[in-house]
N, C-alpha and C. Protein backbone atom coordinates (compact mmCIF):
# COMPACT_ATOMS: atom_id res chain seq x y z
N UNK A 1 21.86 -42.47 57.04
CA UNK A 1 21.29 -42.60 55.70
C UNK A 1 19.92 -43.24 55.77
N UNK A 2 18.76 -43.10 54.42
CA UNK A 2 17.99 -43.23 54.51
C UNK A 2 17.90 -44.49 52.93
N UNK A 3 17.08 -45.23 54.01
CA UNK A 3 16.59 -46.42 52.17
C UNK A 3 15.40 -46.08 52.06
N UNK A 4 15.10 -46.49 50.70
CA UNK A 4 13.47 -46.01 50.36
C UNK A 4 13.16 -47.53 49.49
N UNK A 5 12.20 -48.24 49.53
CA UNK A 5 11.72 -49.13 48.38
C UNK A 5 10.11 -48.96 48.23
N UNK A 6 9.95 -48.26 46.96
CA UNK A 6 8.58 -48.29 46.62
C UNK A 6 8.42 -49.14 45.75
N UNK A 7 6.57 -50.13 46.17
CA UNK A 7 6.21 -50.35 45.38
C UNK A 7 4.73 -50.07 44.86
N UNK A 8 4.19 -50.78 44.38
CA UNK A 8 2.21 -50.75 44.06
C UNK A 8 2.44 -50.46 43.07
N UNK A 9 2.92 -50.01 41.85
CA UNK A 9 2.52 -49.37 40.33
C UNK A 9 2.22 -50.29 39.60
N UNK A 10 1.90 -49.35 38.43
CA UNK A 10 1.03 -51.26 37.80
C UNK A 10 0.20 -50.66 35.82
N UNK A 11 -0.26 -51.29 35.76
CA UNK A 11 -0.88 -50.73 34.83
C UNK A 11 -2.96 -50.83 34.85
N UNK A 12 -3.17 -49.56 34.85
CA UNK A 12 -4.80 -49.54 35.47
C UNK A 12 -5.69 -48.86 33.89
N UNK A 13 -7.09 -49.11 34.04
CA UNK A 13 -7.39 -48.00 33.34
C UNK A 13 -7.99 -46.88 33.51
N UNK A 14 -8.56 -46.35 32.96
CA UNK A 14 -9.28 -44.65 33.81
C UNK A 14 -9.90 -44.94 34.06
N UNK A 15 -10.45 -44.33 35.65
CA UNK A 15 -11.50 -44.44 36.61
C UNK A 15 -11.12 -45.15 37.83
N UNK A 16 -9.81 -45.96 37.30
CA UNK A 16 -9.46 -47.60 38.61
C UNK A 16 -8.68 -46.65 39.40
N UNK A 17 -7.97 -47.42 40.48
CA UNK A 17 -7.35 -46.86 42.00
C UNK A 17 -6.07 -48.13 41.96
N UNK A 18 -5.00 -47.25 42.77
CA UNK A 18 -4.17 -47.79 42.94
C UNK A 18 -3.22 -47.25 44.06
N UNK A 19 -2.27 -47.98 44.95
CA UNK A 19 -1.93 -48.27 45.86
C UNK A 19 -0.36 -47.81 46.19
N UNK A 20 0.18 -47.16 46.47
CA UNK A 20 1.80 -47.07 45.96
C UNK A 20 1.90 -47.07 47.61
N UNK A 21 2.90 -47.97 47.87
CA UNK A 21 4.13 -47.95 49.00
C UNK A 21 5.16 -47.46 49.15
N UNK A 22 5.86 -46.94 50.16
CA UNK A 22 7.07 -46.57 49.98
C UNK A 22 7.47 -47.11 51.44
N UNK A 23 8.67 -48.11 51.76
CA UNK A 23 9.11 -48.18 53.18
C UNK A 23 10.16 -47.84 53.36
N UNK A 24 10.63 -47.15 54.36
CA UNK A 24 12.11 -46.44 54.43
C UNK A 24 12.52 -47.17 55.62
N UNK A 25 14.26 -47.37 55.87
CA UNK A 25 14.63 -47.92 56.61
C UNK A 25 15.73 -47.03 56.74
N UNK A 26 16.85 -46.98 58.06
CA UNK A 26 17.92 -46.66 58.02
C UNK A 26 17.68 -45.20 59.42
N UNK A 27 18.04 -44.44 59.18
CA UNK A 27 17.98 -43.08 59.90
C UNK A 27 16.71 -42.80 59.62
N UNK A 28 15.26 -43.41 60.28
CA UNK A 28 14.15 -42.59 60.08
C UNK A 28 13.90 -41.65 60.74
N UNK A 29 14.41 -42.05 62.10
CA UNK A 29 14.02 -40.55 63.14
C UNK A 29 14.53 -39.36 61.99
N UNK A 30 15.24 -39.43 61.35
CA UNK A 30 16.13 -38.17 61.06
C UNK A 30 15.04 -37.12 59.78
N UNK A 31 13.51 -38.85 59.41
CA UNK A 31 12.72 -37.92 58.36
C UNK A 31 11.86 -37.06 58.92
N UNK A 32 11.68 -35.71 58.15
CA UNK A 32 11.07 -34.48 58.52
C UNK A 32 9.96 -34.20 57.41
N UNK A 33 9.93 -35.11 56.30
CA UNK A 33 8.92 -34.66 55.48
C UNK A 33 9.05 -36.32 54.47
N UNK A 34 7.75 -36.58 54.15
CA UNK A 34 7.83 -37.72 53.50
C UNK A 34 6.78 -37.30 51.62
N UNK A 35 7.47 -37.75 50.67
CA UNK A 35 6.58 -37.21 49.68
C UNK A 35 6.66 -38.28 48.15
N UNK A 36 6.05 -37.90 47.54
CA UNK A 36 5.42 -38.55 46.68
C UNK A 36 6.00 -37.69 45.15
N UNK A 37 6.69 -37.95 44.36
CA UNK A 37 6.66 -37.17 43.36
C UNK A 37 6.46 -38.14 42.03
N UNK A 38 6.48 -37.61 40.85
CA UNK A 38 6.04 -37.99 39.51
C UNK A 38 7.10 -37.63 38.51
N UNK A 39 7.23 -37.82 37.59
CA UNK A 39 8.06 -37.35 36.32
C UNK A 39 7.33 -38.26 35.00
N UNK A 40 6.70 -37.51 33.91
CA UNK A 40 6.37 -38.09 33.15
C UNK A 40 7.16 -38.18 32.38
N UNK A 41 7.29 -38.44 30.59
CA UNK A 41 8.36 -37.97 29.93
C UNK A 41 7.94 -37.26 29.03
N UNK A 42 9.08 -36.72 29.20
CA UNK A 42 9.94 -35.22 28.54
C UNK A 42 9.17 -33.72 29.75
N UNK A 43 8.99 -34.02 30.81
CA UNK A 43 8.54 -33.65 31.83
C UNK A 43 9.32 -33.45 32.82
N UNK A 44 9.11 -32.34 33.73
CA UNK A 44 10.02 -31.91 35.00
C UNK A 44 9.26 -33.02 35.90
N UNK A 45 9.77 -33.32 37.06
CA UNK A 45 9.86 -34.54 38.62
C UNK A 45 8.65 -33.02 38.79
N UNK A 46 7.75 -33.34 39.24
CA UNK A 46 7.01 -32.84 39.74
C UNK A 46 6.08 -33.35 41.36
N UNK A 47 6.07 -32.59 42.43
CA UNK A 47 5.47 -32.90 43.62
C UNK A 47 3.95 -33.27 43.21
N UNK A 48 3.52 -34.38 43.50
CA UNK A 48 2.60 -34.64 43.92
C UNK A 48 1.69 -34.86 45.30
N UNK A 49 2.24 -35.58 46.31
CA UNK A 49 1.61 -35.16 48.13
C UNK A 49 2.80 -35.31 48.94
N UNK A 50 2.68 -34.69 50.22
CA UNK A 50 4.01 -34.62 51.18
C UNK A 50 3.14 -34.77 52.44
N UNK A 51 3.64 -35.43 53.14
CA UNK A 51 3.14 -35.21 54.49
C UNK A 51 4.49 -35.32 55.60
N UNK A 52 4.42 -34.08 56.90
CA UNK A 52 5.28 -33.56 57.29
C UNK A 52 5.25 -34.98 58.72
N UNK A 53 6.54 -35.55 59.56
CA UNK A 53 6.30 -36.37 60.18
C UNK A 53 6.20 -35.64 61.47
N UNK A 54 6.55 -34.52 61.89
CA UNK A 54 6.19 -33.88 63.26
C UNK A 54 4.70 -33.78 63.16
N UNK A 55 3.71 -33.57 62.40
CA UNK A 55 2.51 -33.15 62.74
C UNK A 55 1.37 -33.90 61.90
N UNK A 56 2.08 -34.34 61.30
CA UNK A 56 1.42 -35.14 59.65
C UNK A 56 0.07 -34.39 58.67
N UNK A 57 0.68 -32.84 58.50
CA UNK A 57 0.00 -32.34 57.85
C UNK A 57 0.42 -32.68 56.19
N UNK A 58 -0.87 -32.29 55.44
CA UNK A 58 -0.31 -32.83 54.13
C UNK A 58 -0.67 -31.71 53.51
N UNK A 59 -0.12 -32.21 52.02
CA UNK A 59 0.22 -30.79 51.05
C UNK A 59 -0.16 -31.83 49.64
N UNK A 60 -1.07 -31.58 48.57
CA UNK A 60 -1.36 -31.73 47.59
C UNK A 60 -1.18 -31.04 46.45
N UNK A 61 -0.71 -31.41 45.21
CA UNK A 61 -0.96 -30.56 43.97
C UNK A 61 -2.05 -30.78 43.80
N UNK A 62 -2.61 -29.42 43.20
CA UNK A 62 -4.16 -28.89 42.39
C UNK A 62 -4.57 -30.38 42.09
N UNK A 63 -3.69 -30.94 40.96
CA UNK A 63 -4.13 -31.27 39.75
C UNK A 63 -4.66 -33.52 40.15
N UNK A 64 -4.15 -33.32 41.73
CA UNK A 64 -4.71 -34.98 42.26
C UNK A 64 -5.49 -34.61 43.25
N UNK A 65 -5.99 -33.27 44.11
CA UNK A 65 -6.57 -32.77 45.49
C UNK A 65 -7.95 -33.59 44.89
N UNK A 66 -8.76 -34.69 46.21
CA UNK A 66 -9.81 -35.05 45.83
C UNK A 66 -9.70 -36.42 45.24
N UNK A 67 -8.68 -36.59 44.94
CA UNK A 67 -8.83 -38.19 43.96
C UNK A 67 -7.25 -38.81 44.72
N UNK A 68 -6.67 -38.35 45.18
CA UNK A 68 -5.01 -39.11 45.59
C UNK A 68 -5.23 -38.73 47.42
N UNK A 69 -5.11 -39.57 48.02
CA UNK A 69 -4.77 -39.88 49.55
C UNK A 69 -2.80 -39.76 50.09
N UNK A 70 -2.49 -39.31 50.83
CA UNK A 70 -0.94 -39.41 51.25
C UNK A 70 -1.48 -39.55 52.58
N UNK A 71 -0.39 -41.08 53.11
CA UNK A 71 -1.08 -41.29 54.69
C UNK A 71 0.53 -42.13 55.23
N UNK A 72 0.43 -42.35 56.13
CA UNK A 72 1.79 -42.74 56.84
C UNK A 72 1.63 -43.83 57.82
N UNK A 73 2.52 -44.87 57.82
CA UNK A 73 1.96 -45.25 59.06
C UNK A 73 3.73 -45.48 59.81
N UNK A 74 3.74 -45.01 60.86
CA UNK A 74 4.71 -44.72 61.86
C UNK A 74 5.42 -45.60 61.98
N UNK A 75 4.57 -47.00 62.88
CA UNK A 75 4.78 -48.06 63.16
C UNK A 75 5.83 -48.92 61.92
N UNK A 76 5.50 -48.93 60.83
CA UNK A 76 6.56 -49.45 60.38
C UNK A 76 7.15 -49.16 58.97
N UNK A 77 7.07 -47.60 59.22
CA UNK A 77 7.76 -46.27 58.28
C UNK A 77 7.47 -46.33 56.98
N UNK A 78 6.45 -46.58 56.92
CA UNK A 78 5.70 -46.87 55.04
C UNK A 78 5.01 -45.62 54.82
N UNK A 79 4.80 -45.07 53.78
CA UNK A 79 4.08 -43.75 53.75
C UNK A 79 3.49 -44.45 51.80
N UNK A 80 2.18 -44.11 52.38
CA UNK A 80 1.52 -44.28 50.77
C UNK A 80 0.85 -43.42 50.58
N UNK A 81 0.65 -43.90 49.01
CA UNK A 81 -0.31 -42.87 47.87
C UNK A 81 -1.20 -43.65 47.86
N UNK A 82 -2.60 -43.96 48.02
CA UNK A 82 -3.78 -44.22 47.14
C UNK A 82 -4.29 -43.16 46.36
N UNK A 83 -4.28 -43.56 45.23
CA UNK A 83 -4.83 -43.08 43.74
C UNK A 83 -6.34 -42.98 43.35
N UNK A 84 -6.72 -42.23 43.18
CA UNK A 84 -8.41 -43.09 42.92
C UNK A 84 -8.62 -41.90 41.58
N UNK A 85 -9.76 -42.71 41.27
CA UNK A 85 -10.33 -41.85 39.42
C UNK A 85 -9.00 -41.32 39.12
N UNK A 86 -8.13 -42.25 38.67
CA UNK A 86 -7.03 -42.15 38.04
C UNK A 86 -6.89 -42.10 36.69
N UNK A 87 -6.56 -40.95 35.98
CA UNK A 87 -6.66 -40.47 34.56
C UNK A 87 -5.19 -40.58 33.76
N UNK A 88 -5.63 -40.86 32.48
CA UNK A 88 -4.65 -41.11 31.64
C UNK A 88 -3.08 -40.15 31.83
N UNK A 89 -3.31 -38.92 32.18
CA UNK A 89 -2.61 -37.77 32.26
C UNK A 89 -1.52 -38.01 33.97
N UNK A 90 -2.00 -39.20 34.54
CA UNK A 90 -1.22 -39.48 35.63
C UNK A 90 -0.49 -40.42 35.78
N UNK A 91 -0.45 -40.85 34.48
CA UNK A 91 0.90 -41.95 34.01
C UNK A 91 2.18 -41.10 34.12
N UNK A 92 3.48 -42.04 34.76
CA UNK A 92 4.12 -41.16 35.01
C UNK A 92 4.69 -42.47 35.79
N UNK A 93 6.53 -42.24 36.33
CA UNK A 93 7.04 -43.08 37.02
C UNK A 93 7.41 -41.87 38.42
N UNK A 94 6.59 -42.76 39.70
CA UNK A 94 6.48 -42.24 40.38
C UNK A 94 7.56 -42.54 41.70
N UNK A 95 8.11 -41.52 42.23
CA UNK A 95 9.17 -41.81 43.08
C UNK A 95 8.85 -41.00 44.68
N UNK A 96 9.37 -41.57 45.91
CA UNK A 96 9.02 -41.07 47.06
C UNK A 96 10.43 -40.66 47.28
N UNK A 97 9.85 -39.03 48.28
CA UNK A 97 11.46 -38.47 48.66
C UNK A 97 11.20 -38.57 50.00
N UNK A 98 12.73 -38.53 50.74
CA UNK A 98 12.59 -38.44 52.12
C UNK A 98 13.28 -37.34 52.38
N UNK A 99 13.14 -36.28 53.37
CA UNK A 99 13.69 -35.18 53.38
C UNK A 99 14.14 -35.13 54.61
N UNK A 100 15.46 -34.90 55.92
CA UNK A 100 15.90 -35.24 56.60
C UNK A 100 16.72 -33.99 57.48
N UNK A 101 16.27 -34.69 58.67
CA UNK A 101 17.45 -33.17 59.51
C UNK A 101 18.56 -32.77 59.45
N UNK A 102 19.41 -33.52 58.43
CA UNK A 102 20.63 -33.38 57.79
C UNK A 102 20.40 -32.75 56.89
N UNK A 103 19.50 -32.37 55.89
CA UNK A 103 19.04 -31.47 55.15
C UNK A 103 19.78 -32.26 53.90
N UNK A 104 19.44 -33.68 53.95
CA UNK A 104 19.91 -34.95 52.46
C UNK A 104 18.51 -35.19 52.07
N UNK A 105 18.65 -35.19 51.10
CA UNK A 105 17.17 -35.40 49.97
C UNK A 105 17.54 -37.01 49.56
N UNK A 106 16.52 -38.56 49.97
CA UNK A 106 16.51 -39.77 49.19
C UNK A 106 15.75 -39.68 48.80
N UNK A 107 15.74 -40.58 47.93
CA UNK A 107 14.83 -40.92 46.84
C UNK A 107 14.95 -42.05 46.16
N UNK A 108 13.69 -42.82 46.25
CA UNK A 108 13.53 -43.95 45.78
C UNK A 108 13.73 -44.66 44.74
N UNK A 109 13.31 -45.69 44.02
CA UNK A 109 14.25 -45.57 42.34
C UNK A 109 13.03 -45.88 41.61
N UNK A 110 11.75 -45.51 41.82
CA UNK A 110 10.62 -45.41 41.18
C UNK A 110 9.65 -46.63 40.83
N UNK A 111 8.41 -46.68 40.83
CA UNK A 111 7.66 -46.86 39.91
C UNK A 111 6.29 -46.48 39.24
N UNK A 112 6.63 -47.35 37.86
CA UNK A 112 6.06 -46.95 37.07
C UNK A 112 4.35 -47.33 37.39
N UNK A 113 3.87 -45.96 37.00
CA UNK A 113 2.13 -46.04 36.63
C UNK A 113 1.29 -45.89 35.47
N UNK A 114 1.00 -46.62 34.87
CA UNK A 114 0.06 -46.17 33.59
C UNK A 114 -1.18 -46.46 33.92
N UNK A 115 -1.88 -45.36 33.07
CA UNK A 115 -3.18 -45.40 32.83
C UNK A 115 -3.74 -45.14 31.57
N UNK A 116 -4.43 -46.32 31.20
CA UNK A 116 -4.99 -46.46 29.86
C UNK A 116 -6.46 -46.13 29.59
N UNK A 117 -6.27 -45.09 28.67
CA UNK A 117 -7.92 -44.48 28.63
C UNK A 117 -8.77 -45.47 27.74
C-alpha cells in the first residue's frame, strides 16, 4: 500500500505562486506514475500534471502548460506542483494520485487552493 500526505494550499491572489507537496510512503517502488489532480465544485476531478517515475516524463493540461511545474524528488518520494500566475479559475481542492504496479489508484485527501481575483 501506498500513503500520500499533501500539503502547500493556501489562499493566494491572482498573479501569486504556490507550492503543493505530496510525500508518499509505504510501497513506493511499486509507483509508476505520480500526479496532481483538481476538482472544483460542481466539477469533474480533473488531471492537472503527471510525471511517470521510470523516466520522469511529464504530461500537462492545456489549461496550466507554462504557469504550473510537476517535479519529483526520488530521494525522499515527494512529488510537487509549483503554481505560478495563478488565476482565479484554479481554485479548486487539489489532490495527488499514485498509480502502482498493482494497478491500485491512492489518493491523497486533498488540499484546498483559492485564488482571489
Amino acid at each position: 500500500q501506498v500513503q500520500l500526505v499533501e500539503s502547500g494550499g493556501g489562499l493566494v491572489q491572482a498573479g501569486g505562486s504556490l507550492r503543493l507537496s505530496c510525500a508518499a510512503s509505504g510501497s513506493t517502488l511499486s509507483i509508476t506514475v505520480m500526479g496532481w489532480y483538481r476538482q472544483a465544485p460542481g466539477k469533474q476531478r480533473e488531471l492537472v500534471a503527471q510525471v511517470l517515475s521510470r523516466d520522469g516524463r511529464t504530461n500537462y493540461a492545456d489549461t496550466v502548460k507554462g504557469r504550473f511545474t510537476i517535479s519529483r524528488d526520488n530521494a525522499n518520494n515527494t512529488v510537487y506542483l509549483q503554481m505560478n500566475s495563478l488565476k482565479p479559475e484554479d481554485t479548486a481542492v487539489y489532490y495527488c494520485r499514485a498509480m502502482t504496479t498493482t494497478y491500485f489508484d491512492y489518493w491523497g485527501q486533498g488540499t484546498q487552493v483559492t485564488v482571489s481575483s
